[in-house]
C-alpha atoms as a PDB file:
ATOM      1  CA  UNK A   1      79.672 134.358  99.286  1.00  0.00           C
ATOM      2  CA  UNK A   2      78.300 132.298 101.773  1.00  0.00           C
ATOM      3  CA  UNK A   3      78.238 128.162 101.196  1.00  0.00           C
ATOM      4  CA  UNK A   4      77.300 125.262 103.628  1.00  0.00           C
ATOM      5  CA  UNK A   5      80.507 123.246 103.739  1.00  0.00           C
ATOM      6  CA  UNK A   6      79.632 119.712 104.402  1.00  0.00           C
ATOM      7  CA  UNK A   7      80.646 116.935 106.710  1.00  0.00           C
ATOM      8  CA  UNK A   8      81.162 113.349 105.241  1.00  0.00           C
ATOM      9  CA  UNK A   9      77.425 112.488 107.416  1.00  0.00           C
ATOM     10  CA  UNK A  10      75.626 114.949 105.391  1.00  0.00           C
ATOM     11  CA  UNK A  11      72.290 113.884 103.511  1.00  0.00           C
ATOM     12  CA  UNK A  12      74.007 115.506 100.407  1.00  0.00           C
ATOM     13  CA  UNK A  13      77.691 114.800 100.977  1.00  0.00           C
ATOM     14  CA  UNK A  14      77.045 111.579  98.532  1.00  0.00           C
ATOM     15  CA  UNK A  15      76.082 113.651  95.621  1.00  0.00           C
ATOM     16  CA  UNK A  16      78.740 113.680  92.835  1.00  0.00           C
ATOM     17  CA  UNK A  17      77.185 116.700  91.729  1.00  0.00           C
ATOM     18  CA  UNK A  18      77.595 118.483  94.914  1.00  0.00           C
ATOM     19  CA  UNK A  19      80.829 116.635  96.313  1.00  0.00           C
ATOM     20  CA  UNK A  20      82.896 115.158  93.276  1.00  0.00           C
ATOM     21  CA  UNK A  21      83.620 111.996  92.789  1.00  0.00           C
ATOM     22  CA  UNK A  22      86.505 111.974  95.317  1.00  0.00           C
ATOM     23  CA  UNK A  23      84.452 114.006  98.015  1.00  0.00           C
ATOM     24  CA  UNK A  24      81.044 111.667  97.340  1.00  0.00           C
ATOM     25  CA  UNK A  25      83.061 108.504  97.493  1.00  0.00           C
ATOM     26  CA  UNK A  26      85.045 109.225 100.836  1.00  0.00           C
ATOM     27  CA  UNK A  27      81.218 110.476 102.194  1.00  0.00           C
ATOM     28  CA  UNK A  28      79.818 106.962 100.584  1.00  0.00           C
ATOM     29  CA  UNK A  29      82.784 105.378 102.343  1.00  0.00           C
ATOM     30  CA  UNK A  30      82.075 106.671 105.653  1.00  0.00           C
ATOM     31  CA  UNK A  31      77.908 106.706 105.645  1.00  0.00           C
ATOM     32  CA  UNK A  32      78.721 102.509 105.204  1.00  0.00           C
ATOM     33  CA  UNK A  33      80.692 102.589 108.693  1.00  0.00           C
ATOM     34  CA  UNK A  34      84.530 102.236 106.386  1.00  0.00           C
ATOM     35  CA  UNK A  35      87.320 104.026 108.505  1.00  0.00           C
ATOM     36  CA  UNK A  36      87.908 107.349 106.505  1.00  0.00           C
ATOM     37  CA  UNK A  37      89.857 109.771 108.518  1.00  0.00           C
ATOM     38  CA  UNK A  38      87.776 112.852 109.721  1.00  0.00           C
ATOM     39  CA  UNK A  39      86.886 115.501 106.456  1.00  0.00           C
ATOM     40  CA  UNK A  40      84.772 118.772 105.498  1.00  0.00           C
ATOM     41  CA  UNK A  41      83.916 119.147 101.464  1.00  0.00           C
ATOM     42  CA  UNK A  42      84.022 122.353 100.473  1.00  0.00           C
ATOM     43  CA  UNK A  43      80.603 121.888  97.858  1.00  0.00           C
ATOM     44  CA  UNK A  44      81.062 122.548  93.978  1.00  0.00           C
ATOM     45  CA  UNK A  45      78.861 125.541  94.693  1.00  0.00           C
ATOM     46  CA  UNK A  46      81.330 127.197  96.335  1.00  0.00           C
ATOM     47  CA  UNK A  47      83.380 127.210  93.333  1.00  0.00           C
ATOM     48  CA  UNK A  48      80.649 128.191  90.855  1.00  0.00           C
ATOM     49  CA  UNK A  49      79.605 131.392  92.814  1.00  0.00           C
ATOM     50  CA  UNK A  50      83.225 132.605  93.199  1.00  0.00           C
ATOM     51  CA  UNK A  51      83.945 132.087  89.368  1.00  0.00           C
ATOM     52  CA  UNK A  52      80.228 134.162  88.921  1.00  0.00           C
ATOM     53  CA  UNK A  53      80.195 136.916  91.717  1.00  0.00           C
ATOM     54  CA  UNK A  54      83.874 137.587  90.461  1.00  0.00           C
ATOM     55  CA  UNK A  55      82.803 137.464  86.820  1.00  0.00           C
ATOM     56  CA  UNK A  56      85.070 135.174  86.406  1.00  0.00           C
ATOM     57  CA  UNK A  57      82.838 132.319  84.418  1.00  0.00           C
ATOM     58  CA  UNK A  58      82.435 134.645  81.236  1.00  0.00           C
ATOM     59  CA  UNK A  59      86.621 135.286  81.101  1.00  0.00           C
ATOM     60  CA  UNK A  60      86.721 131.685  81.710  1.00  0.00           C
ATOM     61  CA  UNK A  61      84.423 130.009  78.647  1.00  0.00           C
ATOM     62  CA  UNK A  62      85.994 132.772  76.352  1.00  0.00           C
ATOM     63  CA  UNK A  63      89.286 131.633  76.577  1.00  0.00           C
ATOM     64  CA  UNK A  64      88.195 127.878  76.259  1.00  0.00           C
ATOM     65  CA  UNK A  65      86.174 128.346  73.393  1.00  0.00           C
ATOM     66  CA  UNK A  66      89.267 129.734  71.568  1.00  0.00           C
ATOM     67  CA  UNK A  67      91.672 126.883  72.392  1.00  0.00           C
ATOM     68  CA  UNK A  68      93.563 125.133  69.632  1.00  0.00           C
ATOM     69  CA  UNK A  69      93.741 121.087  70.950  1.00  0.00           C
ATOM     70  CA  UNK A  70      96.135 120.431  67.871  1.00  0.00           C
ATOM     71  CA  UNK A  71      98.484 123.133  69.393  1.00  0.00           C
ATOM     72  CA  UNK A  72     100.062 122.133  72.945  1.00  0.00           C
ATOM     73  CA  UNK A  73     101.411 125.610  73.077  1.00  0.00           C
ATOM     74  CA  UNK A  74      98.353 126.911  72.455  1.00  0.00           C
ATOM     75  CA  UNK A  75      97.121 124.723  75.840  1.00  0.00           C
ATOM     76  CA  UNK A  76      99.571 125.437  77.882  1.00  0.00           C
ATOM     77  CA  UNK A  77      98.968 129.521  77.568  1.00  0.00           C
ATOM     78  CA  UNK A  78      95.412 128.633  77.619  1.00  0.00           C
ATOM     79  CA  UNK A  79      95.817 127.074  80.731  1.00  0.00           C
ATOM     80  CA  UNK A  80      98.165 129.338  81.788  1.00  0.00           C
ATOM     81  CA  UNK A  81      95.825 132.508  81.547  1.00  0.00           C
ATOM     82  CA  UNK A  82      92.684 130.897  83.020  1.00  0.00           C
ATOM     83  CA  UNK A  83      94.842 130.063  86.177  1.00  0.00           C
ATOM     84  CA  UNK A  84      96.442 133.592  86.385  1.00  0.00           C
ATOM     85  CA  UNK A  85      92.876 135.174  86.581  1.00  0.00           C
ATOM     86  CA  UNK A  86      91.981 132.679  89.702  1.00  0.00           C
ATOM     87  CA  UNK A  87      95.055 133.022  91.748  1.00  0.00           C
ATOM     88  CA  UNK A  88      94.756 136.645  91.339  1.00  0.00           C
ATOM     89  CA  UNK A  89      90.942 137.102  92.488  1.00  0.00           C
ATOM     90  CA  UNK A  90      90.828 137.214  96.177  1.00  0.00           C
ATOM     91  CA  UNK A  91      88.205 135.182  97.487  1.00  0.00           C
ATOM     92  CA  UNK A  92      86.186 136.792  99.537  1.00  0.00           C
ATOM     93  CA  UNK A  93      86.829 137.262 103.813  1.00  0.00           C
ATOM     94  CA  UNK A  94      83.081 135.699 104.741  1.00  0.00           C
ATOM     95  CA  UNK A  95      84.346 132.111 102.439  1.00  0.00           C
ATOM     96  CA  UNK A  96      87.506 131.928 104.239  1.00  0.00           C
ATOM     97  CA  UNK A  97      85.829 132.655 107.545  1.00  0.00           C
ATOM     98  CA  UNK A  98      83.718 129.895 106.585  1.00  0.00           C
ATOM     99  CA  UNK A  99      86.519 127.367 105.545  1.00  0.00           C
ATOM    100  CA  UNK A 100      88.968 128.159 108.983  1.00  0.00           C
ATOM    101  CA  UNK A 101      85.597 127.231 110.987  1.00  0.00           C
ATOM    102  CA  UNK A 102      85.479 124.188 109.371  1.00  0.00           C
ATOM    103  CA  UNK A 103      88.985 123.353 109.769  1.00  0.00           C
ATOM    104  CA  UNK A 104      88.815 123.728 113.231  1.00  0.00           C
ATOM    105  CA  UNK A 105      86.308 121.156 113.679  1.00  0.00           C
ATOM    106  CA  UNK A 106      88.461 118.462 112.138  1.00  0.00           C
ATOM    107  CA  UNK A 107      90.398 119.342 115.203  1.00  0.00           C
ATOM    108  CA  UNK A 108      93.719 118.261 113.338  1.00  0.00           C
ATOM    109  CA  UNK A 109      96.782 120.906 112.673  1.00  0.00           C
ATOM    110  CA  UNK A 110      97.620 119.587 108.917  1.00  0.00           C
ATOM    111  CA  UNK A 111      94.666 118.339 106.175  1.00  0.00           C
ATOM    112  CA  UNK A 112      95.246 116.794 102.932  1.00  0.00           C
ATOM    113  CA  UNK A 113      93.797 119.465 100.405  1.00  0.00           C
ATOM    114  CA  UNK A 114      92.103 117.069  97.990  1.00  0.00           C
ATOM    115  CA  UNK A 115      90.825 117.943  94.038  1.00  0.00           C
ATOM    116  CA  UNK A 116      87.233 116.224  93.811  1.00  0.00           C
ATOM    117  CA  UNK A 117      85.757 116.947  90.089  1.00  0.00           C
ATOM    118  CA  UNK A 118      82.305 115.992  89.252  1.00  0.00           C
ATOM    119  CA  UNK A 119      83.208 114.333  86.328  1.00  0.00           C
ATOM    120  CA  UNK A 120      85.614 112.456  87.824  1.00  0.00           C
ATOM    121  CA  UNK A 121      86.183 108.774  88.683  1.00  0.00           C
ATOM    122  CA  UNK A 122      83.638 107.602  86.906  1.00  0.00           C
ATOM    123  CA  UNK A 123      83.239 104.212  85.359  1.00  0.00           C
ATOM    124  CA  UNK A 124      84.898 104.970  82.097  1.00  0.00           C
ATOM    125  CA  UNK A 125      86.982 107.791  83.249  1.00  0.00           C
ATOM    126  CA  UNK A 126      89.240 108.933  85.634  1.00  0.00           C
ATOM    127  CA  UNK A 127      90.552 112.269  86.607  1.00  0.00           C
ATOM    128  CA  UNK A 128      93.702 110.052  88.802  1.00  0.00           C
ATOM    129  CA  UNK A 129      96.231 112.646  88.682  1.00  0.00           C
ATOM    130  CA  UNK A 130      95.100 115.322  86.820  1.00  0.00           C
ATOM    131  CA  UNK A 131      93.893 117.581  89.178  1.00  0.00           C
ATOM    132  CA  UNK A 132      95.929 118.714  92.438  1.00  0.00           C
ATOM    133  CA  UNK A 133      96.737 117.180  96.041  1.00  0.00           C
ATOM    134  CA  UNK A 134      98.207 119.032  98.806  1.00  0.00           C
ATOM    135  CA  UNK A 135      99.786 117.762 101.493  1.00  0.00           C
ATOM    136  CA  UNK A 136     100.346 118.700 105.483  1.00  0.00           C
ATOM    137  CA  UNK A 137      98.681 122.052 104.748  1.00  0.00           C
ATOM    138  CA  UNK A 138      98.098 124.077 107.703  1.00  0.00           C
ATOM    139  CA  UNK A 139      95.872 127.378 108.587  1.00  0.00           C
ATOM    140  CA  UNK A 140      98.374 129.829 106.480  1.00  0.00           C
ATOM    141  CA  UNK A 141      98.060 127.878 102.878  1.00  0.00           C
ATOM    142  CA  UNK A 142      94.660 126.778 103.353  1.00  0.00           C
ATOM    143  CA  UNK A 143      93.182 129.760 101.011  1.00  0.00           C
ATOM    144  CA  UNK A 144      95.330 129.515  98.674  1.00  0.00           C
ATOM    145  CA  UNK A 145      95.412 125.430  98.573  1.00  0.00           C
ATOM    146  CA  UNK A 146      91.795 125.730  97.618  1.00  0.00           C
ATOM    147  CA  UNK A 147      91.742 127.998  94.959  1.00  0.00           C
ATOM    148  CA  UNK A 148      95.348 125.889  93.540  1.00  0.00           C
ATOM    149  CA  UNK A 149      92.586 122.922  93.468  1.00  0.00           C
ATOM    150  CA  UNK A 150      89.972 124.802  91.352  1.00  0.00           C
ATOM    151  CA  UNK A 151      92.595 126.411  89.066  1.00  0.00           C
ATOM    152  CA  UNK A 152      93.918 122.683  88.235  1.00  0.00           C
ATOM    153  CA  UNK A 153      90.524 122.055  86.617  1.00  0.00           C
ATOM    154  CA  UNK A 154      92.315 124.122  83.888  1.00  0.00           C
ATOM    155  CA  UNK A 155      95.940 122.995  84.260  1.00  0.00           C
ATOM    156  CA  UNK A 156      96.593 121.906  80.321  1.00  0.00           C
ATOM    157  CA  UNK A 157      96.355 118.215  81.131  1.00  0.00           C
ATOM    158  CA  UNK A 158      93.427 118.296  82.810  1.00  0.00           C
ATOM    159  CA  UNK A 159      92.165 120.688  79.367  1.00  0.00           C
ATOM    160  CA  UNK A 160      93.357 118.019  77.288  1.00  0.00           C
ATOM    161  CA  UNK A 161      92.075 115.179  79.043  1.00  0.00           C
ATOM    162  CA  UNK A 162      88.794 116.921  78.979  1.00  0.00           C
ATOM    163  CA  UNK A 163      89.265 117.216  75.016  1.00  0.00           C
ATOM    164  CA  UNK A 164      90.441 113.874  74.448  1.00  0.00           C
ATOM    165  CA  UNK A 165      87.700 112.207  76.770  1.00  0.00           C
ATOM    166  CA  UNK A 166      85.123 114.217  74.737  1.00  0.00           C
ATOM    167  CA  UNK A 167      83.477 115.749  77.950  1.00  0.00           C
ATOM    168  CA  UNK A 168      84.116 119.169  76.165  1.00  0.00           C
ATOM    169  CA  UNK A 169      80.523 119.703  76.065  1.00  0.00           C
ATOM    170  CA  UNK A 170      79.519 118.804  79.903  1.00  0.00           C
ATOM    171  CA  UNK A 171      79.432 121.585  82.953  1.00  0.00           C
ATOM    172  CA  UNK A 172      82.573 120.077  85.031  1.00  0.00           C
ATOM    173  CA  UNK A 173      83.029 121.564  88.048  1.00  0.00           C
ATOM    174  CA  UNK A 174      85.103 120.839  91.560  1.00  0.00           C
ATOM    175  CA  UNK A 175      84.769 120.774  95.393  1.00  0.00           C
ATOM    176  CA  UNK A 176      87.485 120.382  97.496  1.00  0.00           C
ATOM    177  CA  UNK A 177      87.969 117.799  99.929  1.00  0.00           C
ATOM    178  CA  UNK A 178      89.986 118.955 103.113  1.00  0.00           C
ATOM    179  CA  UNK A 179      90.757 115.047 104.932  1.00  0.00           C
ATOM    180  CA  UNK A 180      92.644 114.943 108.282  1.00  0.00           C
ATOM    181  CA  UNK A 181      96.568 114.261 107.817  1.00  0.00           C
ATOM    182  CA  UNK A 182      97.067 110.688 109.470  1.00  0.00           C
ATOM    183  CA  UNK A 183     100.742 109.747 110.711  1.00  0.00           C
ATOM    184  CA  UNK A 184     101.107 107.089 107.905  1.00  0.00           C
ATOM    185  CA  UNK A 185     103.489 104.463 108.829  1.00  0.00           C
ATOM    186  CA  UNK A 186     102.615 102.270 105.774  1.00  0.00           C
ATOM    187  CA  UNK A 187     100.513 103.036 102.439  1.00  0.00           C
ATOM    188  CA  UNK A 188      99.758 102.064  99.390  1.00  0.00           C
ATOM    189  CA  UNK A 189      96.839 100.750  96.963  1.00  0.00           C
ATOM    190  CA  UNK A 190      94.771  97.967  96.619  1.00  0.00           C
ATOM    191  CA  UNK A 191      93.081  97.002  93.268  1.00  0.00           C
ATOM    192  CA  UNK A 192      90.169  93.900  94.401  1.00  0.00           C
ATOM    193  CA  UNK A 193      90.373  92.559  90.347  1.00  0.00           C
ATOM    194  CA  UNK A 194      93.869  91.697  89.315  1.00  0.00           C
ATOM    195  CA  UNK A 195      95.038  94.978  86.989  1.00  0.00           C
ATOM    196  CA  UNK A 196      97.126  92.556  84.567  1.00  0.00           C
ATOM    197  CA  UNK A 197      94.731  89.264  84.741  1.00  0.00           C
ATOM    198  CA  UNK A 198      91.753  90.688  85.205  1.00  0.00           C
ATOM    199  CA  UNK A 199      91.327  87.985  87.354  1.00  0.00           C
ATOM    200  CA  UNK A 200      88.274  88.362  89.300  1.00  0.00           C
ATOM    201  CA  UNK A 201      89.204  86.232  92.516  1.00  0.00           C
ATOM    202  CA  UNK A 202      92.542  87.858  92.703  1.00  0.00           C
ATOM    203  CA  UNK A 203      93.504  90.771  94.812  1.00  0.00           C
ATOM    204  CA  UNK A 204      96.147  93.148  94.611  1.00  0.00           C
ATOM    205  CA  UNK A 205      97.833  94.800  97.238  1.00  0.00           C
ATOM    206  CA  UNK A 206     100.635  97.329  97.003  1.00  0.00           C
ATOM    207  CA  UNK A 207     102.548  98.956 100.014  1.00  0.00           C
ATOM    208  CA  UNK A 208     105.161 100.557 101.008  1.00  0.00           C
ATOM    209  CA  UNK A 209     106.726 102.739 104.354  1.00  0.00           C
ATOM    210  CA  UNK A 210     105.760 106.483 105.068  1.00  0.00           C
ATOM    211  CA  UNK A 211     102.731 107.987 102.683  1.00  0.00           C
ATOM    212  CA  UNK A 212     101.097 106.487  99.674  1.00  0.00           C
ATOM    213  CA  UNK A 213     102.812 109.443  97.261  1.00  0.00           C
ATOM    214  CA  UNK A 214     105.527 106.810  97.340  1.00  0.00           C
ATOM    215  CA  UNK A 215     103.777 104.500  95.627  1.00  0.00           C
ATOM    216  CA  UNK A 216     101.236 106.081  93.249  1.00  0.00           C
ATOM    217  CA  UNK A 217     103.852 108.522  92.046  1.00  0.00           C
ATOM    218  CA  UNK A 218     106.040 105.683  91.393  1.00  0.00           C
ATOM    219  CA  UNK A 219     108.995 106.761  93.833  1.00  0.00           C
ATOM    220  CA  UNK A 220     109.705 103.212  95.075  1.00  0.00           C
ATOM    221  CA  UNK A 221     108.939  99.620  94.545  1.00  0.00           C
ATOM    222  CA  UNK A 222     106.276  98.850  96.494  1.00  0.00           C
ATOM    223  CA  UNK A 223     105.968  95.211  98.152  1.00  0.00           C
ATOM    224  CA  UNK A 224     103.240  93.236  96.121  1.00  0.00           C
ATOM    225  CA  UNK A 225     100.928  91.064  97.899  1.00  0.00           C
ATOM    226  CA  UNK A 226      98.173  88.728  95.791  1.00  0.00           C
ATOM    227  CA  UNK A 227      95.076  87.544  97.738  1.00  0.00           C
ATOM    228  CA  UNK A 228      92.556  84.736  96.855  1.00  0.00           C
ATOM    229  CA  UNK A 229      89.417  86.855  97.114  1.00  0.00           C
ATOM    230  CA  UNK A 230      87.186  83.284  97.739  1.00  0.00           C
ATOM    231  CA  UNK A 231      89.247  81.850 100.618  1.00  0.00           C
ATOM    232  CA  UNK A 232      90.996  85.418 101.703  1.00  0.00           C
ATOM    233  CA  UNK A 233      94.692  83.471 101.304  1.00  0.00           C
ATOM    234  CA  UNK A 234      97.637  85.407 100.121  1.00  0.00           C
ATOM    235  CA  UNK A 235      98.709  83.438  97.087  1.00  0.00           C
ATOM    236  CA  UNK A 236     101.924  85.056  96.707  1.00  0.00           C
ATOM    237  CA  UNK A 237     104.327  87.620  98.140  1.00  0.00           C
ATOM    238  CA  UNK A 238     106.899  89.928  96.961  1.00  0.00           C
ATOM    239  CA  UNK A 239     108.763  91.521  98.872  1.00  0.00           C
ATOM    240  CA  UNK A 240     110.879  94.556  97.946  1.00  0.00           C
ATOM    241  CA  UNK A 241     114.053  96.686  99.285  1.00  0.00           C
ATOM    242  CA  UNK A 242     112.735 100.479 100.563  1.00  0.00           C
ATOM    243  CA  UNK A 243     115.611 102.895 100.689  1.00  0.00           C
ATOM    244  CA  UNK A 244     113.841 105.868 100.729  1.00  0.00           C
ATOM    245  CA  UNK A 245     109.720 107.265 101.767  1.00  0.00           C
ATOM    246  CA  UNK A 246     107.834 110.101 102.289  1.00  0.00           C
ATOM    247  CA  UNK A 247     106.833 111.742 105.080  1.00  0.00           C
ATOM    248  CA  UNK A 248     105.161 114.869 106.563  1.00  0.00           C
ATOM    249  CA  UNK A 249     107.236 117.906 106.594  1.00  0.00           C
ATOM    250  CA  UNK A 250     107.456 121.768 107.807  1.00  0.00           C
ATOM    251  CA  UNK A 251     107.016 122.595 104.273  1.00  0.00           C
ATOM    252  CA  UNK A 252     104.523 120.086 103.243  1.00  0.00           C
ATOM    253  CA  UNK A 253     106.116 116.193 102.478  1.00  0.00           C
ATOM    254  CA  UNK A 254     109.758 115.356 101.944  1.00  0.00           C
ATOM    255  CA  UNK A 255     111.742 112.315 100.853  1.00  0.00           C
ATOM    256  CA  UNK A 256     113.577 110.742 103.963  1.00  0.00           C
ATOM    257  CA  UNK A 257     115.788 107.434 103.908  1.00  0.00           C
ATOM    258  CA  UNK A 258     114.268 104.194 105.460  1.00  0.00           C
ATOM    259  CA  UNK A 259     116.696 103.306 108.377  1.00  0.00           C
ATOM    260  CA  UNK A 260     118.984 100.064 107.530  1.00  0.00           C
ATOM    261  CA  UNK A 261     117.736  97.959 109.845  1.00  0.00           C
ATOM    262  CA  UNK A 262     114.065  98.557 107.564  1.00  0.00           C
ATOM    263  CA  UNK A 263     114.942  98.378 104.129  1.00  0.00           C
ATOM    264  CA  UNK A 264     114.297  94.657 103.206  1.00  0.00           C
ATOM    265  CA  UNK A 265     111.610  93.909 105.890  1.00  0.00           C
ATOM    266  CA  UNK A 266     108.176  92.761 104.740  1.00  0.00           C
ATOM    267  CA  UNK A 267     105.756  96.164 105.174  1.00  0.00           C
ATOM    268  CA  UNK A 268     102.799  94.731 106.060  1.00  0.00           C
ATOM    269  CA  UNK A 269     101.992  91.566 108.410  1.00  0.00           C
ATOM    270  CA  UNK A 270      99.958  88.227 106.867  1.00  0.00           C
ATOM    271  CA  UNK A 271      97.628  89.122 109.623  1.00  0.00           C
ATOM    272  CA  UNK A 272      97.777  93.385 107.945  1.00  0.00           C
ATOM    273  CA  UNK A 273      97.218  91.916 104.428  1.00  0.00           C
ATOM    274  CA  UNK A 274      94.042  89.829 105.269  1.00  0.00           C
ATOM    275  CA  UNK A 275      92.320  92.520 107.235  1.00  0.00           C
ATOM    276  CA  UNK A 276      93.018  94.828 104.520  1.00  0.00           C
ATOM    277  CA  UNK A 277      91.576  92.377 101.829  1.00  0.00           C
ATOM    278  CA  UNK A 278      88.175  92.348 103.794  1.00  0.00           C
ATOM    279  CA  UNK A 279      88.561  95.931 104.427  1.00  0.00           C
ATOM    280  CA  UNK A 280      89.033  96.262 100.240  1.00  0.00           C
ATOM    281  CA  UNK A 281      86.104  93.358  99.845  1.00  0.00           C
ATOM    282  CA  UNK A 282      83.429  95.361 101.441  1.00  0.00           C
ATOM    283  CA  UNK A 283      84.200  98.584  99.738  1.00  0.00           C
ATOM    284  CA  UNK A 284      83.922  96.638  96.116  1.00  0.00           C
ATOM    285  CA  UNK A 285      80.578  94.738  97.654  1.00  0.00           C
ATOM    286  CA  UNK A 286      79.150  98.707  98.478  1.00  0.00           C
ATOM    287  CA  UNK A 287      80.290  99.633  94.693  1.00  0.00           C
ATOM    288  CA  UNK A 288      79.362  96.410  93.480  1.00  0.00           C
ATOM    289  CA  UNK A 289      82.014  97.095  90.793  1.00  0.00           C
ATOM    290  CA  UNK A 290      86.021  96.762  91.088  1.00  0.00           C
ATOM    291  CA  UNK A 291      87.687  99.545  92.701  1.00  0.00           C
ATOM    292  CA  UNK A 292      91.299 101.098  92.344  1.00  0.00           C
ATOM    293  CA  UNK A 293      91.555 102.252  96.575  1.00  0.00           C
ATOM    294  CA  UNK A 294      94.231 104.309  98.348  1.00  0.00           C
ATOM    295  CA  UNK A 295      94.958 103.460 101.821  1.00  0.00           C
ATOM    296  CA  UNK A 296      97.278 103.568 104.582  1.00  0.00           C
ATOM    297  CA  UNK A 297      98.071 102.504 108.196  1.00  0.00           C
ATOM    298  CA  UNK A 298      97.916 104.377 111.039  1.00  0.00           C
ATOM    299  CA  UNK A 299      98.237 104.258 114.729  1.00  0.00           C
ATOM    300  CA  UNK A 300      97.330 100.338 114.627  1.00  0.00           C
ATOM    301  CA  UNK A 301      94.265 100.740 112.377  1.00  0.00           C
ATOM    302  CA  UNK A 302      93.725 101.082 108.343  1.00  0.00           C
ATOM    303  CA  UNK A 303      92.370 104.479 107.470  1.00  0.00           C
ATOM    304  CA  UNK A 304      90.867 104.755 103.534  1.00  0.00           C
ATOM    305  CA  UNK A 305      92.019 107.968 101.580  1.00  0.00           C
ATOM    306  CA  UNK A 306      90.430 107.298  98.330  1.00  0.00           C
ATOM    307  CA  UNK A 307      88.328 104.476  96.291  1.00  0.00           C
ATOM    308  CA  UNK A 308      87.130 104.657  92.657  1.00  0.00           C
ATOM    309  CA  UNK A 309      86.260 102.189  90.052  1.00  0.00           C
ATOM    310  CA  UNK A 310      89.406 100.532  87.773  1.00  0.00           C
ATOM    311  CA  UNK A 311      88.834 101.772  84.444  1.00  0.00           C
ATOM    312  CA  UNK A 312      91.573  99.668  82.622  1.00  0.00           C
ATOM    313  CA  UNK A 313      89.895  96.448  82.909  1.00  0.00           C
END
């Protein structure tokens, strides 16, 4: 089973079909000069060849054409028996020689083991949080983070948001983005149309200390910041108390208290916010369409983790 796995400079790394929308839009990101920290993208094709040189595929689309959406039980064993038959099929020893080369060139002990579906983040849709993330992963759980990502393709909320979406009837299938762990000291989001508004020449920027999980999984409240998109000027501030973040840990990320003395302070600097609003400007100018972006800073620079389009607007 032998696939090319792909740097972000790759002629074909921007292909959705090849990448995912996560893995295309970090490789978009970084072909346009953005700072994305160093990644490999493990190709949808090495997904589809394990599920058919394992036989795998035919087990698969048996089981799915047999599910009952009205039952959630029904789902969850659904889901439940599709994942049992890919964590117990050993990939084979020429893939994961292939994979621990290309970790080593990333030259970093920890990645982020990232879900990147091709039907995801699209304009009308998005896979956010349906499919799986792992964190500070290291040469022992690398395997088995990667097949954890393609099993979550069938987790039952990513079957019934594939139901309820109606993209029952299109080939989905995933790559896996492995991204360099960066020693976040702040993180957060940035949505470049106001979320609530839908103001246009408003931007919104959320942070908070320690990694973004923090914020997107709704562990804290975030400081807000709102910037005038025309003129760059923060329009408002709000500032909130951080008692607790998350960090990197021996076992992966764990929730740590935010020292006293660090609890009320502002997270990011005026001069932080503005760089990050042209950071956030350019990225919707290369979409030319409002994005929903995951960022954080590190060692006195912004790195970008993520951008896709806002689909609530």
């Amino acid at each position: 089973m032998y696939v090319m796995i792909l740097n972000l400079a790759h002629a074909t790394a921007t292909d959705i079909r090849v990448s995912g929308g996560k893995g295309s839009s970090l490789a978009k990101l970084s072909q346009a000069g953005l700072p994305v920290p160093p990644a490999v993208i493990i190709p949808t094709t090495a997904f589809e060849q394990f599920l058919k040189n394992s036989h795998l595929d035919r087990k698969i689309a048996t089981i799915l054409e047999h599910v009952n959406y009205e039952d959630m039980r029904d789902i969850e064993q659904s889901a439940r028996s599709i994942q049992s038959l890919l964590a117990d099929t050993p990939t084979p020893e020429v893939f994961q020689k292939e994979v621990h080369t290309s970790f080593a060139t990333l030259r970093s002990s920890t990645v982020a083991v990232r879900s990147s579906a091709t039907a995801e983040d699209a304009a009308t849709t998005s896979w956010a949080g349906e499919l799986e993330t792992f964190l500070n992963i290291g040469t022992d759980a690398l395997i088995d983070s990667i097949v954890q990502c393609w099993a979550s393709l069938y987790s039952p909320r990513a079957l019934l948001y594939r139901h309820t979406n109606n993209l029952d009837h299109i080939q989905i299938s995933v790559a896996v983005v492995l991204q360099t762990m960066v020693e976040s000291e702040v993180s957060g989001v940035c949505f470049t149309v106001h979320p609530v508004t839908n103001d246009s020449n408003q931007m919104i920027i959320e942070a908070g200390f320690g990694l973004g999980e923090a914020v997107v999984g709704g562990l804290i409240t975030p400081d807000l910041y709102i910037i005038e998109k025309s003129s760059r000027r923060i329009i408002e501030k709000t500032i909130n108390t951080q008692t607790l973040m998350v960090e990197r840990s021996v076992e992966g990320t764990a929730e740590v208290s935010v020292p006293d003395e660090r609890q009320t302070l502002q997270k990011l600097s005026d001069e932080q916010i503005v760089t990050l609003a042209r950071i956030c400007g350019n990225i919707e100018h290369l979409y030319q369409t409002p994005q929903d972006i995951e960022w954080t800073w590190a060692r006195n620079q912004y790195y970008i983790l993520q951008s896709r389009p806002i689909t609530t607007l």
